[in-house]
C-alpha atoms as a PDB file:
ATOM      1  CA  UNK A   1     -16.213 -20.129  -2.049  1.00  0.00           C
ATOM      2  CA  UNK A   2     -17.915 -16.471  -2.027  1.00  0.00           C
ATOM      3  CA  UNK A   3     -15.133 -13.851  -1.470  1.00  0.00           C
ATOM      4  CA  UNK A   4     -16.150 -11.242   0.556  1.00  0.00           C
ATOM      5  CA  UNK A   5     -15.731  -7.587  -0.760  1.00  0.00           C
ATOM      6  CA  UNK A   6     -13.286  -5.431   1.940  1.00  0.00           C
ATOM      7  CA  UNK A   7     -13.037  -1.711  -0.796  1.00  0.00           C
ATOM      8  CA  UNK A   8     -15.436  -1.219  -3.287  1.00  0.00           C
ATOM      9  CA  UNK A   9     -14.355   1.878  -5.179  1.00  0.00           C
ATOM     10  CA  UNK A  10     -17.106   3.205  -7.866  1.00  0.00           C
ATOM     11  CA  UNK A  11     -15.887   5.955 -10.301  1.00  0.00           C
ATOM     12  CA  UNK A  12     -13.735   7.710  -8.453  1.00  0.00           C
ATOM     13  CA  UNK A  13     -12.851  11.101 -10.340  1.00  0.00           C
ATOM     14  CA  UNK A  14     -10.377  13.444  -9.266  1.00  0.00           C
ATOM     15  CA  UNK A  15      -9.129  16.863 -10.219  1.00  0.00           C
ATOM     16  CA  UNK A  16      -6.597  19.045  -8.671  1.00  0.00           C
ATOM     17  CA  UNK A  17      -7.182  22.730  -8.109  1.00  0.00           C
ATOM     18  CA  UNK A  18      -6.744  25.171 -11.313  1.00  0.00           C
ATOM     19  CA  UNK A  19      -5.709  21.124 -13.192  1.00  0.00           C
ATOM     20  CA  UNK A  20      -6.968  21.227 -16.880  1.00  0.00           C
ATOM     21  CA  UNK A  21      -7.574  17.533 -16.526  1.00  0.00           C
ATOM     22  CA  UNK A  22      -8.684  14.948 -14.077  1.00  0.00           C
ATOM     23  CA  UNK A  23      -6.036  12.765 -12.102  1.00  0.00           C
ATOM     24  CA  UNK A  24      -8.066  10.018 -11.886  1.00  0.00           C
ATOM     25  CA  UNK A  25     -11.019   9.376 -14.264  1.00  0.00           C
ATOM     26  CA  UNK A  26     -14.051   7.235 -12.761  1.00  0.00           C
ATOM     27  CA  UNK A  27     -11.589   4.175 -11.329  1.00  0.00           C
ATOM     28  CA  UNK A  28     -13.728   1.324 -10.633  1.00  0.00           C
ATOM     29  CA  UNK A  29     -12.795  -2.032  -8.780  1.00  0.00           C
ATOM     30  CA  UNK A  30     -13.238  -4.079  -5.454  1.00  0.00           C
ATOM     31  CA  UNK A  31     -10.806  -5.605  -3.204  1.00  0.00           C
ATOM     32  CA  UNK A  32     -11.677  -8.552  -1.528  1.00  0.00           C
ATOM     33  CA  UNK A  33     -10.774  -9.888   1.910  1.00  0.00           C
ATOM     34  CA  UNK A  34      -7.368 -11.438   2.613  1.00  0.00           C
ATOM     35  CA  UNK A  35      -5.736 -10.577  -0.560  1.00  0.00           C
ATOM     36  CA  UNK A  36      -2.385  -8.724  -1.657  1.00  0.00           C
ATOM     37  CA  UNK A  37      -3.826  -6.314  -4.403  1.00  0.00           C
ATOM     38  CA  UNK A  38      -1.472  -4.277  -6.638  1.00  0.00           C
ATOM     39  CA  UNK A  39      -2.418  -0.955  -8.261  1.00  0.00           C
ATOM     40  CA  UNK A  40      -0.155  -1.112 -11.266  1.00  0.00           C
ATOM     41  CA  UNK A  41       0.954   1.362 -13.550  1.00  0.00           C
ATOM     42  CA  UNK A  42       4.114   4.316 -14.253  1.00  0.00           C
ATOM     43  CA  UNK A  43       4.970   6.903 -12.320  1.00  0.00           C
ATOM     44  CA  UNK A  44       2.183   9.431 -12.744  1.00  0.00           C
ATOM     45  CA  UNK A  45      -0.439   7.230 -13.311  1.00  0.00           C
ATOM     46  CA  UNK A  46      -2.471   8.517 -10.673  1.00  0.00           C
ATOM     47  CA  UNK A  47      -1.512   5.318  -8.396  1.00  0.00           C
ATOM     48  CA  UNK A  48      -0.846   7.914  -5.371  1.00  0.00           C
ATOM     49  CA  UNK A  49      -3.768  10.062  -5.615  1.00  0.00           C
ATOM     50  CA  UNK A  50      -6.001   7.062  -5.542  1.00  0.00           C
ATOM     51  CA  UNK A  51      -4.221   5.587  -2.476  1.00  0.00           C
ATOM     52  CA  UNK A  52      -4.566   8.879  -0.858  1.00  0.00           C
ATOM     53  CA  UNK A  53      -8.040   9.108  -1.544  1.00  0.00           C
ATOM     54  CA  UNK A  54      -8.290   5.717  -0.269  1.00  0.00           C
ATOM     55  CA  UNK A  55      -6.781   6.902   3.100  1.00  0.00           C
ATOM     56  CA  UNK A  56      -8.784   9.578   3.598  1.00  0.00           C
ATOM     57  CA  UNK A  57      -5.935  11.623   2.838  1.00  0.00           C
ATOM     58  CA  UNK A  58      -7.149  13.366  -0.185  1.00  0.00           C
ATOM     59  CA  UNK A  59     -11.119  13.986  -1.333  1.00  0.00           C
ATOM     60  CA  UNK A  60     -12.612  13.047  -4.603  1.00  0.00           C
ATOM     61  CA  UNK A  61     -14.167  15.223  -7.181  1.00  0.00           C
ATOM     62  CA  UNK A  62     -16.840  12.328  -8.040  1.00  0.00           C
ATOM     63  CA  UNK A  63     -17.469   9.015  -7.181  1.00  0.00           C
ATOM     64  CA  UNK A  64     -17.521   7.083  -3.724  1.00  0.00           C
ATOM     65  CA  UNK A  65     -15.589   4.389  -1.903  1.00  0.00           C
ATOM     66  CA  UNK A  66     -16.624   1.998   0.886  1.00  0.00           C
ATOM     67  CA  UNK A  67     -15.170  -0.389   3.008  1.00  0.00           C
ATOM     68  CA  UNK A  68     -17.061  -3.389   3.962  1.00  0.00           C
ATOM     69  CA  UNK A  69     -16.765  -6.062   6.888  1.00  0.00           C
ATOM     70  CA  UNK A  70     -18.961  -9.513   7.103  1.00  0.00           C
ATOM     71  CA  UNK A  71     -20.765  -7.417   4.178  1.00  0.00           C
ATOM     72  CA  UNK A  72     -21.678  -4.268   6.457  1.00  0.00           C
ATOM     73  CA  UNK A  73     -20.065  -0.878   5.399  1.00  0.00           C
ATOM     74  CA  UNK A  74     -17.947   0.764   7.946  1.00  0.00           C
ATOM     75  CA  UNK A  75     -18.036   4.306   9.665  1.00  0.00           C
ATOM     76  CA  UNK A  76     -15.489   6.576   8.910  1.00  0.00           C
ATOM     77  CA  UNK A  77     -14.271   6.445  12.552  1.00  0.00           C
ATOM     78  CA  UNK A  78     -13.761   2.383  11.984  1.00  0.00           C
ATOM     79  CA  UNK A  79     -12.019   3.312   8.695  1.00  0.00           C
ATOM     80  CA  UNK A  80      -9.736   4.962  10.617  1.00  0.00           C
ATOM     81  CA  UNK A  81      -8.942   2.463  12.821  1.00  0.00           C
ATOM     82  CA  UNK A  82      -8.408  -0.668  10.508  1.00  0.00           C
ATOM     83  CA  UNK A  83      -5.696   1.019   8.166  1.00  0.00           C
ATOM     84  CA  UNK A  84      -2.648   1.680   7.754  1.00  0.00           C
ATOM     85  CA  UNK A  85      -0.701   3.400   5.398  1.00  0.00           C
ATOM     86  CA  UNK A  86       3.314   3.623   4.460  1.00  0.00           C
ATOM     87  CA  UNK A  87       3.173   6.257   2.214  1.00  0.00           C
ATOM     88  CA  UNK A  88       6.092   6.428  -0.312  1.00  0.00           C
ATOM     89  CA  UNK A  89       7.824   9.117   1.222  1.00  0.00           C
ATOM     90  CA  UNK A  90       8.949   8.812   4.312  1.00  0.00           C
ATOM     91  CA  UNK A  91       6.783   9.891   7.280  1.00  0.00           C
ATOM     92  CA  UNK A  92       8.637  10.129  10.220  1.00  0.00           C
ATOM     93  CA  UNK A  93      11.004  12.251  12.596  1.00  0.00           C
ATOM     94  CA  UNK A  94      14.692  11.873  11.660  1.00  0.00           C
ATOM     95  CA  UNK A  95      15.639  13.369  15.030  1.00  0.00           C
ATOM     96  CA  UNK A  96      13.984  10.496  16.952  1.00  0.00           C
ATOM     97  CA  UNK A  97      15.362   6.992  17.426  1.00  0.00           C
ATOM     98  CA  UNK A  98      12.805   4.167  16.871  1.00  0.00           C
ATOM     99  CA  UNK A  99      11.322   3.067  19.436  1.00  0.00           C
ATOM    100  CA  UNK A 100      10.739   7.186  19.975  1.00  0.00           C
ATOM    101  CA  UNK A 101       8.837   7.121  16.605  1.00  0.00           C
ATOM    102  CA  UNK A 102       6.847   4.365  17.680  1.00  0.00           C
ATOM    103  CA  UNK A 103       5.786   5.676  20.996  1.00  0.00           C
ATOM    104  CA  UNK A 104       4.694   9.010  18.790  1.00  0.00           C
ATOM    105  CA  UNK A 105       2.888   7.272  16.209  1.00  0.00           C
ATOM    106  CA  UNK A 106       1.414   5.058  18.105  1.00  0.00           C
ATOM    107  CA  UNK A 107      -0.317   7.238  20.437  1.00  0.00           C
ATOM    108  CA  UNK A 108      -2.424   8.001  18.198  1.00  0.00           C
ATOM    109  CA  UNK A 109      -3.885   5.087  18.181  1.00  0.00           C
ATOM    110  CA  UNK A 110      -4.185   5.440  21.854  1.00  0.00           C
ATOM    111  CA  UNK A 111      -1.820   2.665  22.472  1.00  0.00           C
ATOM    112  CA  UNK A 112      -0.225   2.235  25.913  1.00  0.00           C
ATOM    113  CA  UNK A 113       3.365   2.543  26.500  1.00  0.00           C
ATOM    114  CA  UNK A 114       3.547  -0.761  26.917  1.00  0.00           C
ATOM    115  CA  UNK A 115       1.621  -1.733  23.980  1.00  0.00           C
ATOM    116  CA  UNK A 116       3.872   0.036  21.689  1.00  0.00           C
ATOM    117  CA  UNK A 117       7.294  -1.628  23.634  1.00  0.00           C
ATOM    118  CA  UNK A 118       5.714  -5.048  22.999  1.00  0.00           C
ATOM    119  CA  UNK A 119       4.984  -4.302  19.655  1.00  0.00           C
ATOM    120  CA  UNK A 120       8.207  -2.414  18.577  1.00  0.00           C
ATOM    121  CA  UNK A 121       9.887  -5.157  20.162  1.00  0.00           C
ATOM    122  CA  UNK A 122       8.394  -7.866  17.902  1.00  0.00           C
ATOM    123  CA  UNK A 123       8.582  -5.518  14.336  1.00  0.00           C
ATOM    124  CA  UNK A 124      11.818  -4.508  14.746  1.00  0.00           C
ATOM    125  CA  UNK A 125      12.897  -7.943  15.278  1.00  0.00           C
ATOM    126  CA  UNK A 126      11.344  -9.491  12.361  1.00  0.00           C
ATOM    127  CA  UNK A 127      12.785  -6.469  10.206  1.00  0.00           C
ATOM    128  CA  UNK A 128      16.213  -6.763  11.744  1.00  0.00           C
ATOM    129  CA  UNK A 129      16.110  -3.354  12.805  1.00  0.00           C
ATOM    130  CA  UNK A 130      16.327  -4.343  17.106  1.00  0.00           C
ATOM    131  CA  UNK A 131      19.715  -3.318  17.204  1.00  0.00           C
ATOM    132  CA  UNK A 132      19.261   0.564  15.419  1.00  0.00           C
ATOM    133  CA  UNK A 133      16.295   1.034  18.102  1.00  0.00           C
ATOM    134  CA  UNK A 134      18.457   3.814  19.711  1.00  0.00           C
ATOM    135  CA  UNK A 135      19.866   5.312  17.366  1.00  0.00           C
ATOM    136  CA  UNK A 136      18.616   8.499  15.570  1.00  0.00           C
ATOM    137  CA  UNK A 137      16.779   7.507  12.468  1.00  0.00           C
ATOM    138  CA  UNK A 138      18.134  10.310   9.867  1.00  0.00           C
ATOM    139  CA  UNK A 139      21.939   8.068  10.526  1.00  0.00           C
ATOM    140  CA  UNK A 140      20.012   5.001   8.945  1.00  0.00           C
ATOM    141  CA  UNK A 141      20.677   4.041   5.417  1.00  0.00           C
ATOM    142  CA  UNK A 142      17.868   4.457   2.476  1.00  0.00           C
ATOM    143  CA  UNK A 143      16.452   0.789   2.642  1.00  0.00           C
ATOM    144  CA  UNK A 144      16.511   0.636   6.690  1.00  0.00           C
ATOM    145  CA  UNK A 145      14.265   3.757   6.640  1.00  0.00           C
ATOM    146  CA  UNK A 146      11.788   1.891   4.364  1.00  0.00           C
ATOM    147  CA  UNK A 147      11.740  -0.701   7.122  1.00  0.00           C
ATOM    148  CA  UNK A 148      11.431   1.994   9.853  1.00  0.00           C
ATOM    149  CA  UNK A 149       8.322   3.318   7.869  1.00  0.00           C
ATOM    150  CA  UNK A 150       6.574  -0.266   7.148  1.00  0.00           C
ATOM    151  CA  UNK A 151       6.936  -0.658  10.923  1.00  0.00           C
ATOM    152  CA  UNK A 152       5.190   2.677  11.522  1.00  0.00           C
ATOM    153  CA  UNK A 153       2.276   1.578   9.264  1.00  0.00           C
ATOM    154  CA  UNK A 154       1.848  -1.651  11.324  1.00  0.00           C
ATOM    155  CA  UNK A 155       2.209  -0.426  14.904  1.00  0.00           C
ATOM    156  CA  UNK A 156      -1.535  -1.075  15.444  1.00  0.00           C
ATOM    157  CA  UNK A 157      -2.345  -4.057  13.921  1.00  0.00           C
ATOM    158  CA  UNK A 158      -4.891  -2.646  11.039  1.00  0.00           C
ATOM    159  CA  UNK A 159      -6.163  -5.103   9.002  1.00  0.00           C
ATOM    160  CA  UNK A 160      -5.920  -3.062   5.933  1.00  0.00           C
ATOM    161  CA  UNK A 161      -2.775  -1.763   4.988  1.00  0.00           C
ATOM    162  CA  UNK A 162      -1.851   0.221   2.353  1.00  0.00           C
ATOM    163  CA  UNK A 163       1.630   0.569   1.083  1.00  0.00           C
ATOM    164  CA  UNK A 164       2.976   3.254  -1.885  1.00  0.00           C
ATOM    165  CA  UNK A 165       6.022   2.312  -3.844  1.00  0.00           C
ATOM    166  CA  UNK A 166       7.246   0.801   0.050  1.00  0.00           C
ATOM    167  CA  UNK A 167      10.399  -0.734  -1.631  1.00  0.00           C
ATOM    168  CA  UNK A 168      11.975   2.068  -3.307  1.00  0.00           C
ATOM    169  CA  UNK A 169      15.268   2.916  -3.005  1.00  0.00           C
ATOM    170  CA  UNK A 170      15.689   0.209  -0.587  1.00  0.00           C
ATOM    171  CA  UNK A 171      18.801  -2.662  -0.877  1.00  0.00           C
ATOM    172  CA  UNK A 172      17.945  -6.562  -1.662  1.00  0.00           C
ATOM    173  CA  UNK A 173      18.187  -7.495   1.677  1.00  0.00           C
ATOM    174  CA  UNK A 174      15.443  -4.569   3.128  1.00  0.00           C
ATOM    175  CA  UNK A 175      13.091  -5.594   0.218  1.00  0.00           C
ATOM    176  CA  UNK A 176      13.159  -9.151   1.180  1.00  0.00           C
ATOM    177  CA  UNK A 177      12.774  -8.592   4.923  1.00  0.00           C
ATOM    178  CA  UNK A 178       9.583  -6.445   4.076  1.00  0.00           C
ATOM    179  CA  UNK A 179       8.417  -8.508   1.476  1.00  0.00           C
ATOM    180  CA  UNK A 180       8.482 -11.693   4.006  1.00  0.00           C
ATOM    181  CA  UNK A 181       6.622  -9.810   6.715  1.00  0.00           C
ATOM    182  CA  UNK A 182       4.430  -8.597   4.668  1.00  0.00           C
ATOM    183  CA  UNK A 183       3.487 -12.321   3.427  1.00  0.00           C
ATOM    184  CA  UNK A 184       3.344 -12.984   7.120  1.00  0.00           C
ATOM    185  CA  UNK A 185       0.812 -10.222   7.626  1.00  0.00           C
ATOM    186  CA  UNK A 186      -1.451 -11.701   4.895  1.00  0.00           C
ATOM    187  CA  UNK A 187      -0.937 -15.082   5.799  1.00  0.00           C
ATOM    188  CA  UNK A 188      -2.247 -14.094   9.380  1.00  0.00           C
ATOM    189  CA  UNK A 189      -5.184 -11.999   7.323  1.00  0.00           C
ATOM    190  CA  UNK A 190      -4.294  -8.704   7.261  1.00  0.00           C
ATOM    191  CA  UNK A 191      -5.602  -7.407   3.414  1.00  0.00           C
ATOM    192  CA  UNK A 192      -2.660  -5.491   1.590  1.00  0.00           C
ATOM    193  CA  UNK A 193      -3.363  -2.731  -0.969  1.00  0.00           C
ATOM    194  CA  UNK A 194       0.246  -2.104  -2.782  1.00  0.00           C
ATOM    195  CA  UNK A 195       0.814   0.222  -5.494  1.00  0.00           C
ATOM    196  CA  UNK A 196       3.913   0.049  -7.379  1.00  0.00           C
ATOM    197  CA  UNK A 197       5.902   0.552 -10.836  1.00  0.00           C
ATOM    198  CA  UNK A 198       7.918  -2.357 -10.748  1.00  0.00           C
ATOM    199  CA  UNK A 199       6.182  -4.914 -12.513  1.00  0.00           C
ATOM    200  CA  UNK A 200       8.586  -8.447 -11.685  1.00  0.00           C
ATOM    201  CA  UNK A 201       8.155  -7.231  -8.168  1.00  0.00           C
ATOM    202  CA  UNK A 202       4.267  -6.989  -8.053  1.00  0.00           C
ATOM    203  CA  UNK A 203       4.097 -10.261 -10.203  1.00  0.00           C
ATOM    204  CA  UNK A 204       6.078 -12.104  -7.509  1.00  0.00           C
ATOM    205  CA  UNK A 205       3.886 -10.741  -4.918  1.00  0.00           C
ATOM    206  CA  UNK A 206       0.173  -9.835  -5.666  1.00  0.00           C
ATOM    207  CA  UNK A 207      -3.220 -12.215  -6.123  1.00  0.00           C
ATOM    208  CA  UNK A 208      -4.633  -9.573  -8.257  1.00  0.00           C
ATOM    209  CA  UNK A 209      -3.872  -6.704  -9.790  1.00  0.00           C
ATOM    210  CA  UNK A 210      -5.384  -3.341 -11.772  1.00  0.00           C
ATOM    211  CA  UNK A 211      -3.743  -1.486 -14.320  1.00  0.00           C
ATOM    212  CA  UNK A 212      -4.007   2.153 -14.433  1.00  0.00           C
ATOM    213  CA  UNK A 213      -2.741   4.661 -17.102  1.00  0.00           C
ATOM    214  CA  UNK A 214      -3.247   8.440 -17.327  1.00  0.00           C
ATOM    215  CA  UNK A 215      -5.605   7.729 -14.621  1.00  0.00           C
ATOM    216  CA  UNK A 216      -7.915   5.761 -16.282  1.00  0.00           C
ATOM    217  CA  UNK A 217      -8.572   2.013 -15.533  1.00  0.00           C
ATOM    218  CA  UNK A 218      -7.330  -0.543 -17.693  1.00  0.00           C
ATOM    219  CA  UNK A 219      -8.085  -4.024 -16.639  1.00  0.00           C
ATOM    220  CA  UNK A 220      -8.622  -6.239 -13.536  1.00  0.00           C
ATOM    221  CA  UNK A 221      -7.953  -9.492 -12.570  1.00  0.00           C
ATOM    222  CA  UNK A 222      -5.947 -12.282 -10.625  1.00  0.00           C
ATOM    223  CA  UNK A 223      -1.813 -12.597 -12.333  1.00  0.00           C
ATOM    224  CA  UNK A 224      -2.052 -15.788 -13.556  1.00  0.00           C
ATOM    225  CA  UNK A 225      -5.781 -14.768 -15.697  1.00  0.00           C
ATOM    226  CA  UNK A 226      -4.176 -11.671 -16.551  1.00  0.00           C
ATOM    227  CA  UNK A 227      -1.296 -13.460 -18.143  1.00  0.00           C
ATOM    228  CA  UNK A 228      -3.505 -16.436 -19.747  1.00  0.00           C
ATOM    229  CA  UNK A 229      -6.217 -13.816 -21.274  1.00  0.00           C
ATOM    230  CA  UNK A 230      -3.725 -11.632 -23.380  1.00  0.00           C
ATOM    231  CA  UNK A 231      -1.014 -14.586 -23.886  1.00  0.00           C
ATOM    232  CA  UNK A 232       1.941 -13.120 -22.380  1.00  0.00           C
ATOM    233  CA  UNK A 233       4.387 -13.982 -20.051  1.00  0.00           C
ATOM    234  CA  UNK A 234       4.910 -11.315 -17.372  1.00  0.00           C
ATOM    235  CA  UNK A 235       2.896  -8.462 -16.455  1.00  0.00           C
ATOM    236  CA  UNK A 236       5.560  -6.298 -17.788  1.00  0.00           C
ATOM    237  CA  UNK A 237       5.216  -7.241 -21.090  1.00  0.00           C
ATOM    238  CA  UNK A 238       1.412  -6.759 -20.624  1.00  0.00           C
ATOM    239  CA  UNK A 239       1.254  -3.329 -19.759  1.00  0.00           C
ATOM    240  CA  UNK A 240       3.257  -2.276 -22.175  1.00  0.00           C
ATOM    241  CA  UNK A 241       0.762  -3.795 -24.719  1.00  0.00           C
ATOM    242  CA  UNK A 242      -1.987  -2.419 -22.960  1.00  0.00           C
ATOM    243  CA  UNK A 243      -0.846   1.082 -23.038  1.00  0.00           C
ATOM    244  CA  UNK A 244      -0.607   3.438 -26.268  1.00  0.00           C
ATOM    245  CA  UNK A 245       2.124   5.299 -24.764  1.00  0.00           C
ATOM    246  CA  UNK A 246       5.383   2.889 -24.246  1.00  0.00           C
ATOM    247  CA  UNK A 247       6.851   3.659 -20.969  1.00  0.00           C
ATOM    248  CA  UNK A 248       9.798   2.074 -19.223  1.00  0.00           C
ATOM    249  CA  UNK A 249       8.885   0.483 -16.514  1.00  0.00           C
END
């Protein structure tokens, strides 16, 4: 079965303002349809200012990007509309309860009222958040916030979504009430771009993965391949070979 291409990034370069080298340095890969796909690598990497990029957050010195659907490339307005992003800070008013946040950040998807109640409704549930929806978020511990921001992210369905480092700092039982939902998201076809340090944890939940180091790209493929071509066990174990500079990861 022909997978069909969702991102096709093509040598994307980029260098920061008075920077005496790039951040990224010609990245190359696709991302197909359907899948959860991990950009791997330490902190510094560059994994952030390719997301960003990604997102339309941040421009590129060189290169392009494009997303694709049924095999035709998509505006920049339709971009817009079909992703998502939890960035890894957090991006949202501490002053405001939930359901407040929602109504904000969904509005600008020009949501109704009633679209974003329905929808609240149905995240917080599944994150086990229903209960804080009234309370002001900054009271909310580290690893409910991460939940508070995943449900920002997914407030209008996009069918991309992109998450940055989404699970750190947050307990055992946030990170497996996001990691469920977001294997229900997938499982109902949303595509999931997920960048992270934390190798076991991107094993565990990715189809296929790049590495990146110093910005540069070091290999592509599905986990299991990965694993199989340079006879290791874990994809921690595997970067670390990959690398010349040993980081802990």
């Amino acid at each position: 079965m022909t997978k069909e291409n969702c991102i096709l990034v093509d040598k994307l370069t980029k260098r920061y303002n008075k920077a005496s080298e790039d951040s990224l340095k010609q990245v190359s890969f696709t991302v197909y349809k359907g899948e959860k796909f991990g950009i791997l690598g330490p902190n510094g990497a560059g994994k952030t200012t390719l997301i960003s990029i990604l997102c339309g957050i941040l421009k590129a010195t060189s290169g392009e990007y494009t997303y694709q659907n049924n095999g035709i490339s998509l505006s920049s307005s339709d971009i817009k509309k079909q992703i998502g992003f939890v960035p890894q800070d957090y991006a949202f008013y501490e002053e405001l309860t939930p359901i407040q946040n929602m109504m904000y950040f969904g509005a600008f998807y020009k949501l109704s009222k009633k679209e974003i109640a329905e929808r609240a409704e149905e995240i917080f549930s599944v994150l086990d958040i229903q209960k804080l929806a009234d309370k002001k978020v900054k009271t909310f511990s580290g690893g409910v916030k991460r939940r508070m921001s995943l449900a920002i992210g997914i407030v209008h369905k996009p069918s991309v979504l992109f998450l940055d480092e989404p699970t750190v700092g947050a307990d055992v039982q946030s990170k497996y009430a996001m990691i469920n939902y977001l294997n229900k998201l997938n499982s109902e076809g949303t595509t999931i771009v997920y960048t992270s340090h934390h190798m076991s944890e991107a094993e565990e939940f990715c189809n296929r993965v790049v590495f990146i180091d110093n910005g540069m790209f070091i290999a592509c493929d599905t986990v299991d391949n990965l694993k199989s071509k340079y006879n290791v066990d874990d994809l921690k174990t595997l970067f670390i070979n990959l690398t010349t500079e040993k980081k802990e990861l």
